[in-house]
PDB file of N, CA and C in Angstrom:
ATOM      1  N   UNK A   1     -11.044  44.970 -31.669  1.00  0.00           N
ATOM      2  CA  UNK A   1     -10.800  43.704 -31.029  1.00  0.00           C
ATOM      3  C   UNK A   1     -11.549  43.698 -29.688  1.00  0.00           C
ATOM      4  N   UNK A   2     -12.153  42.811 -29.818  1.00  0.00           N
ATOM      5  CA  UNK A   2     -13.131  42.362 -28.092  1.00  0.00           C
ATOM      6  C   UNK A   2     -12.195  41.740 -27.011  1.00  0.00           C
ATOM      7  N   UNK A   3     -12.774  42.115 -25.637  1.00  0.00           N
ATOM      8  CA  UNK A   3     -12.466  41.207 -24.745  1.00  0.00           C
ATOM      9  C   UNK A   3     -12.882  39.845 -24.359  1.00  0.00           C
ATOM     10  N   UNK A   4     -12.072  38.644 -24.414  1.00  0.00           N
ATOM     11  CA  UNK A   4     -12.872  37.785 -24.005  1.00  0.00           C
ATOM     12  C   UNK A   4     -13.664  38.062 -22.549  1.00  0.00           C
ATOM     13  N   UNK A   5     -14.894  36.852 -22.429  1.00  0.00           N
ATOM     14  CA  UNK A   5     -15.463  36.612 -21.773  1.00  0.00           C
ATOM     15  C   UNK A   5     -14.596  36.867 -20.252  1.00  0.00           C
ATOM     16  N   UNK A   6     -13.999  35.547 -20.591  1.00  0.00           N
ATOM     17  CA  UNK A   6     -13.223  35.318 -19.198  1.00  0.00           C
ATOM     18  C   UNK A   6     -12.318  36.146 -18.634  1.00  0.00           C
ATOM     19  N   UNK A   7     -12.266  37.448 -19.116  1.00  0.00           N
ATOM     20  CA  UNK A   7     -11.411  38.158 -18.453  1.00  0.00           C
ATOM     21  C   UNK A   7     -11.606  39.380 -18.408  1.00  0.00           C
ATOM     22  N   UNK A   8     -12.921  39.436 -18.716  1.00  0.00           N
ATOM     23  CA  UNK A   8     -13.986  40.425 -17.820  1.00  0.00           C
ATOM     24  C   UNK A   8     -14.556  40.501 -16.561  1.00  0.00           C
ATOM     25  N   UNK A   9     -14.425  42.063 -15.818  1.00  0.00           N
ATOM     26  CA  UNK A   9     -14.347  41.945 -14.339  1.00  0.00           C
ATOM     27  C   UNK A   9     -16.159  41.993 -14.311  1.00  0.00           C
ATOM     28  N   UNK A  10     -16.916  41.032 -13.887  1.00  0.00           N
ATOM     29  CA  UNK A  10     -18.660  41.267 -13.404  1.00  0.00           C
ATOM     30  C   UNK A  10     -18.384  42.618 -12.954  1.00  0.00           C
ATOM     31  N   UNK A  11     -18.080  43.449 -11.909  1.00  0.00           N
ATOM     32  CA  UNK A  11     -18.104  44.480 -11.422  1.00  0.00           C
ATOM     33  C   UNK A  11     -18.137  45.416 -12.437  1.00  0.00           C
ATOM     34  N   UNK A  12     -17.445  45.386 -12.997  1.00  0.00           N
ATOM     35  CA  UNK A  12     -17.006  46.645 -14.045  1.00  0.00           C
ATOM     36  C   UNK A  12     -16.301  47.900 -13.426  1.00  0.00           C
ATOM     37  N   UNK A  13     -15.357  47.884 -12.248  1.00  0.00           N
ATOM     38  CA  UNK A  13     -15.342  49.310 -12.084  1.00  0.00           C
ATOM     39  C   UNK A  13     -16.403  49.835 -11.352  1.00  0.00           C
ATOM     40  N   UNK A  14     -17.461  49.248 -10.196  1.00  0.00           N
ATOM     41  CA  UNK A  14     -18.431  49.722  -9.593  1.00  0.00           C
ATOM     42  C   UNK A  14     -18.318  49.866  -7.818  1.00  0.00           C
ATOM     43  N   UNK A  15     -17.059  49.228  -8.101  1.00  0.00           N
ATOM     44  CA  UNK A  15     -16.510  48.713  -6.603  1.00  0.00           C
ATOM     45  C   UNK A  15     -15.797  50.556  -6.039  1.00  0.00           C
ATOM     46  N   UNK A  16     -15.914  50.504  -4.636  1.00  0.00           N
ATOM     47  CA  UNK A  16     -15.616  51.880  -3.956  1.00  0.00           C
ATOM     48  C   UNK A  16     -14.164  51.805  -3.683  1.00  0.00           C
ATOM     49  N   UNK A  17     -13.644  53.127  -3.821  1.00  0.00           N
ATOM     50  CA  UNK A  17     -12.087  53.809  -4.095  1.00  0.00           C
ATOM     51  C   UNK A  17     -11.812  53.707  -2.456  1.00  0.00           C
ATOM     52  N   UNK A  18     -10.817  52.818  -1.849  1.00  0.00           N
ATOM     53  CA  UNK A  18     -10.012  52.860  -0.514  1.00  0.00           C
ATOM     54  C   UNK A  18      -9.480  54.398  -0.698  1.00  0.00           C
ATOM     55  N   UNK A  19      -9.152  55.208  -1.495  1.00  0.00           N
ATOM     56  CA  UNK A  19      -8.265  56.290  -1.732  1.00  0.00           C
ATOM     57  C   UNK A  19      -9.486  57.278  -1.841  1.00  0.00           C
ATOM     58  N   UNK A  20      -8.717  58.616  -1.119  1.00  0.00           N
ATOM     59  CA  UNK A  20      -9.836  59.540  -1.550  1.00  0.00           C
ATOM     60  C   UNK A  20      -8.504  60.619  -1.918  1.00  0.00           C
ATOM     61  N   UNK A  21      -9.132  61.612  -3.002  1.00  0.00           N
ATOM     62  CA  UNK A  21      -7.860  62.107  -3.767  1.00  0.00           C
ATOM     63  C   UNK A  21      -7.829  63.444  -2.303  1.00  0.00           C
ATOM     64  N   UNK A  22      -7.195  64.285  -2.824  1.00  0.00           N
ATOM     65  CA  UNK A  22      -6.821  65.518  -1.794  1.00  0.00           C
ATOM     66  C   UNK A  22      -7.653  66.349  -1.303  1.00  0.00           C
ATOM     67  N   UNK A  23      -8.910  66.940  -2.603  1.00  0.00           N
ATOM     68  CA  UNK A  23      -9.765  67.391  -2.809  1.00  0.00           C
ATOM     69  C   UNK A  23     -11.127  66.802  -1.923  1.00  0.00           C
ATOM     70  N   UNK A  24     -10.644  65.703  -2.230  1.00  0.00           N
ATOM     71  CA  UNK A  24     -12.012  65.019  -1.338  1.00  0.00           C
ATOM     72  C   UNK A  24     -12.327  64.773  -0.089  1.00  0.00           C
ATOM     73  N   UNK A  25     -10.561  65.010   0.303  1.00  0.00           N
ATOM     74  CA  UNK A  25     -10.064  64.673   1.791  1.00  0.00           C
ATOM     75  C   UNK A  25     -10.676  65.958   2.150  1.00  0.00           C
ATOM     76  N   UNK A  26     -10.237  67.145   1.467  1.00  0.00           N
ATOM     77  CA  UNK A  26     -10.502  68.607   1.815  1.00  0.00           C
ATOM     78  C   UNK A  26     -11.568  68.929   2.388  1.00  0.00           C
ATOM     79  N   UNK A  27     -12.555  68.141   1.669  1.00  0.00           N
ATOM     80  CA  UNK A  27     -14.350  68.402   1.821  1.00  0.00           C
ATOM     81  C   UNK A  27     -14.526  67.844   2.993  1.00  0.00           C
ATOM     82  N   UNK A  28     -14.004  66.352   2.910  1.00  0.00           N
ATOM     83  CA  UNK A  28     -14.562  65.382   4.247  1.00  0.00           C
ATOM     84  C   UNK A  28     -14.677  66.252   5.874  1.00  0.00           C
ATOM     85  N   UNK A  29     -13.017  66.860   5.552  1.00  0.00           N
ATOM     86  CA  UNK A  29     -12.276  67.362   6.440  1.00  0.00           C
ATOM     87  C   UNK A  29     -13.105  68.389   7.119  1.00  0.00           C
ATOM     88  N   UNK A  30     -13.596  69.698   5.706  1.00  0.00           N
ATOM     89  CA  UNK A  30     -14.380  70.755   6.787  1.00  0.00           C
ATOM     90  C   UNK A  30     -15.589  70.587   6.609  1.00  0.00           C
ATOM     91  N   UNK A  31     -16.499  69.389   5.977  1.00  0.00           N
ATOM     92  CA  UNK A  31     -17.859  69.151   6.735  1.00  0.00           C
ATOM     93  C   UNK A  31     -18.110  69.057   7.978  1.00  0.00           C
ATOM     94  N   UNK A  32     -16.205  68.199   8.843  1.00  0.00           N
ATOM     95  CA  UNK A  32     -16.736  68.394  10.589  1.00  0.00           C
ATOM     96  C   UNK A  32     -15.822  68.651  10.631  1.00  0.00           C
ATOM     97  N   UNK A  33     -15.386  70.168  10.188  1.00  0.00           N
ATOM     98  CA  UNK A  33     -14.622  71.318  10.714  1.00  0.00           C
ATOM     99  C   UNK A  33     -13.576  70.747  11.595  1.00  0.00           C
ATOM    100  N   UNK A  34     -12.790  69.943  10.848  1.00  0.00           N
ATOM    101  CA  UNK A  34     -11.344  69.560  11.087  1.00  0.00           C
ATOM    102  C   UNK A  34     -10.360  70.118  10.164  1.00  0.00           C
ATOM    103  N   UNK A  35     -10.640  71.243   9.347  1.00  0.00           N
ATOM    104  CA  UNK A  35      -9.816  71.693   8.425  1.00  0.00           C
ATOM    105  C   UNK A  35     -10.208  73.039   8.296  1.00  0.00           C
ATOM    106  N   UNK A  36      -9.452  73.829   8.174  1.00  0.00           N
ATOM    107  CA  UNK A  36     -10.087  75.654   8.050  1.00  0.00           C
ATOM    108  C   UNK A  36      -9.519  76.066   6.365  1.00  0.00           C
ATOM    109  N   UNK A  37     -10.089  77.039   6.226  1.00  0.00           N
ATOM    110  CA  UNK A  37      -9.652  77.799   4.764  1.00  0.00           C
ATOM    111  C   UNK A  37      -8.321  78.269   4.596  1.00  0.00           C
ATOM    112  N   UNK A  38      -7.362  78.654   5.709  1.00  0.00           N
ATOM    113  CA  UNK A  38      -6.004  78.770   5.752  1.00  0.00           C
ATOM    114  C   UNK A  38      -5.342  77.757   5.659  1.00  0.00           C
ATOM    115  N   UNK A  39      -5.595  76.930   5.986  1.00  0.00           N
ATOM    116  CA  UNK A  39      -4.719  75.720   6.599  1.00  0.00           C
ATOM    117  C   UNK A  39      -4.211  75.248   5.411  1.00  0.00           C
ATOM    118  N   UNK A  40      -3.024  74.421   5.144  1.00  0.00           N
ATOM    119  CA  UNK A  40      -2.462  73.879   4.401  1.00  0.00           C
ATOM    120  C   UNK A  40      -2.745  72.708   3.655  1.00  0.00           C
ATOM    121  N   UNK A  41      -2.807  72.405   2.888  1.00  0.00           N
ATOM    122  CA  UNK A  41      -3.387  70.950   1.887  1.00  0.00           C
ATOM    123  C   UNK A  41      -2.276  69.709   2.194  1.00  0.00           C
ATOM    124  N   UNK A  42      -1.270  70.148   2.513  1.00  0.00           N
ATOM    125  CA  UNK A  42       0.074  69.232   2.824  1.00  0.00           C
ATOM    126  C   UNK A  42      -0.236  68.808   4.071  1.00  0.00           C
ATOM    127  N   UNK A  43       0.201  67.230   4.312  1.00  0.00           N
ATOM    128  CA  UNK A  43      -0.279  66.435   5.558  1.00  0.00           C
ATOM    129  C   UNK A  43      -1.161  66.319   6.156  1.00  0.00           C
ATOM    130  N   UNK A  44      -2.032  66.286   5.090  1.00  0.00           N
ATOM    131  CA  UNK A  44      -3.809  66.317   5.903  1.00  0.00           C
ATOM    132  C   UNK A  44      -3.974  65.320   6.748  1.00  0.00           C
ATOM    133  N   UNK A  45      -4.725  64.704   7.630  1.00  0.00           N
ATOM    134  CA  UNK A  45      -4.820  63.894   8.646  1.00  0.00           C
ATOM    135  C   UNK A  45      -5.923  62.932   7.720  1.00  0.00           C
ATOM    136  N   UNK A  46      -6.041  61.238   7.977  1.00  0.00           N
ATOM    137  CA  UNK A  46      -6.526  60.517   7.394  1.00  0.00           C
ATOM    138  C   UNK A  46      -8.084  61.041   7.534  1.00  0.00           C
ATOM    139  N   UNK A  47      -8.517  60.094   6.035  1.00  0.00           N
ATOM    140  CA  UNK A  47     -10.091  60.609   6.613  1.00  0.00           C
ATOM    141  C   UNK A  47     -10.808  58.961   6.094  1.00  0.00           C
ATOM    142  N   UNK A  48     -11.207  58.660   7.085  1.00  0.00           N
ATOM    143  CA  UNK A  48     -11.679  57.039   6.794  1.00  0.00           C
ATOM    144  C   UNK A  48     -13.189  56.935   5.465  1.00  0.00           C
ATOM    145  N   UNK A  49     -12.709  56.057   4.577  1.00  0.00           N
ATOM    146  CA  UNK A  49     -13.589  56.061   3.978  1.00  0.00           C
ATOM    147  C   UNK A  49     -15.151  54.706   3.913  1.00  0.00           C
ATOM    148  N   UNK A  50     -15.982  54.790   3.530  1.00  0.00           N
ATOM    149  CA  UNK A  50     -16.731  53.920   4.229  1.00  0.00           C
ATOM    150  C   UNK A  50     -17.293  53.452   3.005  1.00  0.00           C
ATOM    151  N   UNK A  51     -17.019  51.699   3.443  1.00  0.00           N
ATOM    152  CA  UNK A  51     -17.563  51.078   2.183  1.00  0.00           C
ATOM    153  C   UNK A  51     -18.577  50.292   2.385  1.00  0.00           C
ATOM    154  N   UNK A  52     -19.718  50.502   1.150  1.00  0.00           N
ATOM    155  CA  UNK A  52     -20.689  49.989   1.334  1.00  0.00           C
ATOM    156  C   UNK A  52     -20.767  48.495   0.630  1.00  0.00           C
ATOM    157  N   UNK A  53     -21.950  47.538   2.101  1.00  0.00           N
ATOM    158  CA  UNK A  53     -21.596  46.164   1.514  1.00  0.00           C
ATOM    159  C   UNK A  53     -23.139  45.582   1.638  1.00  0.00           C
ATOM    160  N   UNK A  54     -23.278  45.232   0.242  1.00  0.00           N
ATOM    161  CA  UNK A  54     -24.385  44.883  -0.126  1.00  0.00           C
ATOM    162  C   UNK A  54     -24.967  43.063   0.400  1.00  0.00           C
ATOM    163  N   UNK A  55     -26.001  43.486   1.156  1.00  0.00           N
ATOM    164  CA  UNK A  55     -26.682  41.890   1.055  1.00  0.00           C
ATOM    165  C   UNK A  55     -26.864  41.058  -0.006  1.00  0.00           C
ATOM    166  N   UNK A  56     -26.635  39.815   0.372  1.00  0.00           N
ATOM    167  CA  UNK A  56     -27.289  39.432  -0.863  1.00  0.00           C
ATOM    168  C   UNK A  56     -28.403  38.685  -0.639  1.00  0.00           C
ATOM    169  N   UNK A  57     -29.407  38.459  -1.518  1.00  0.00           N
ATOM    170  CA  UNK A  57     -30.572  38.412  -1.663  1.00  0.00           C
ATOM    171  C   UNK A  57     -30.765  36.355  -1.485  1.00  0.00           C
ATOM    172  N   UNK A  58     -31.842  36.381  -0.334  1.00  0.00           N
ATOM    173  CA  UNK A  58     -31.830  34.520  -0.017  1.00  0.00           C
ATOM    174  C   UNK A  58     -32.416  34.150  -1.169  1.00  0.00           C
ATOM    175  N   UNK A  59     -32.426  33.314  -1.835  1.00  0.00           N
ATOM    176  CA  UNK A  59     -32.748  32.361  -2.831  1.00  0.00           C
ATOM    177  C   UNK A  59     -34.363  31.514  -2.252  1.00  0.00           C
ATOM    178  N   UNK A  60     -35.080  31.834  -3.144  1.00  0.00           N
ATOM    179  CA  UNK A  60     -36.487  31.373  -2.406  1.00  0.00           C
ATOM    180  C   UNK A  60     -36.520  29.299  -2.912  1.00  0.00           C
ATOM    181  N   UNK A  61     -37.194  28.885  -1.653  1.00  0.00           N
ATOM    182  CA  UNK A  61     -37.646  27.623  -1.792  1.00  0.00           C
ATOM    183  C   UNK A  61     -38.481  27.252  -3.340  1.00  0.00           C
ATOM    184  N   UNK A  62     -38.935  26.156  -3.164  1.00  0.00           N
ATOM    185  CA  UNK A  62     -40.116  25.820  -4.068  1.00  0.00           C
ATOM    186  C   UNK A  62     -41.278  25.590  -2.883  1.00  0.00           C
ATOM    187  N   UNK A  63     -40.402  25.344  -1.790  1.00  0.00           N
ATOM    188  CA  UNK A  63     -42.205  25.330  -0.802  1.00  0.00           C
ATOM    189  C   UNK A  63     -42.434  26.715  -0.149  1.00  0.00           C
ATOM    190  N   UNK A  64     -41.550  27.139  -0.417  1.00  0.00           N
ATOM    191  CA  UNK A  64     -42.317  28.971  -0.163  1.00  0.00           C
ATOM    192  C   UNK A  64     -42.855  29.160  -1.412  1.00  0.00           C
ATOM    193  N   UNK A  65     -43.131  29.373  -2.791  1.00  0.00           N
ATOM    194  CA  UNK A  65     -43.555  29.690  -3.619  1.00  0.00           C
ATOM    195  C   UNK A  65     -44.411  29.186  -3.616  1.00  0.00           C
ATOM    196  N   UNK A  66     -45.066  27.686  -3.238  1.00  0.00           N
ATOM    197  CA  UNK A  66     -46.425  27.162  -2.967  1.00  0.00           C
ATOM    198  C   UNK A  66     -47.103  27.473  -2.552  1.00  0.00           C
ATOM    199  N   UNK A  67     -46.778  28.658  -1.128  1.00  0.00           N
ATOM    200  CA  UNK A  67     -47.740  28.898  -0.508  1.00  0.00           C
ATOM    201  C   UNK A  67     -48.244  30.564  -0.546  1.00  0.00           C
TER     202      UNK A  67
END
């Protein structure tokens, strides 16, 4: 059985995760050595994630294409 049209997301699932799992926090954390190898995984301190936002592209004239 298919999905209709209309209730398909354009994106698909391409859009960036507000959430970063524990693991990822882990990494963020000791790339700038805000986290050591002892330290505990419990109550990690936030780690802001950064979302990227795409331009969108101007729509050309017909009198720019003339020239």
């Amino acid at each position: 059985m298919t999905i209709d049209k209309s209730l398909k997301v354009k994106a698909g699932g391409t859009s960036s995760r507000s959430v970063l799992t524990r693991v990822e926090r882990i990494t963020r954390l000791s790339e700038t050595d805000r986290w050591s190898e002892g330290s505990s995984a419990f109550g990690l301190p936030k780690v802001r994630v950064k979302i990227l936002q795409l331009k969108k592209k101007k729509k050309k004239t017909k009198e720019e294409d003339e020239k």
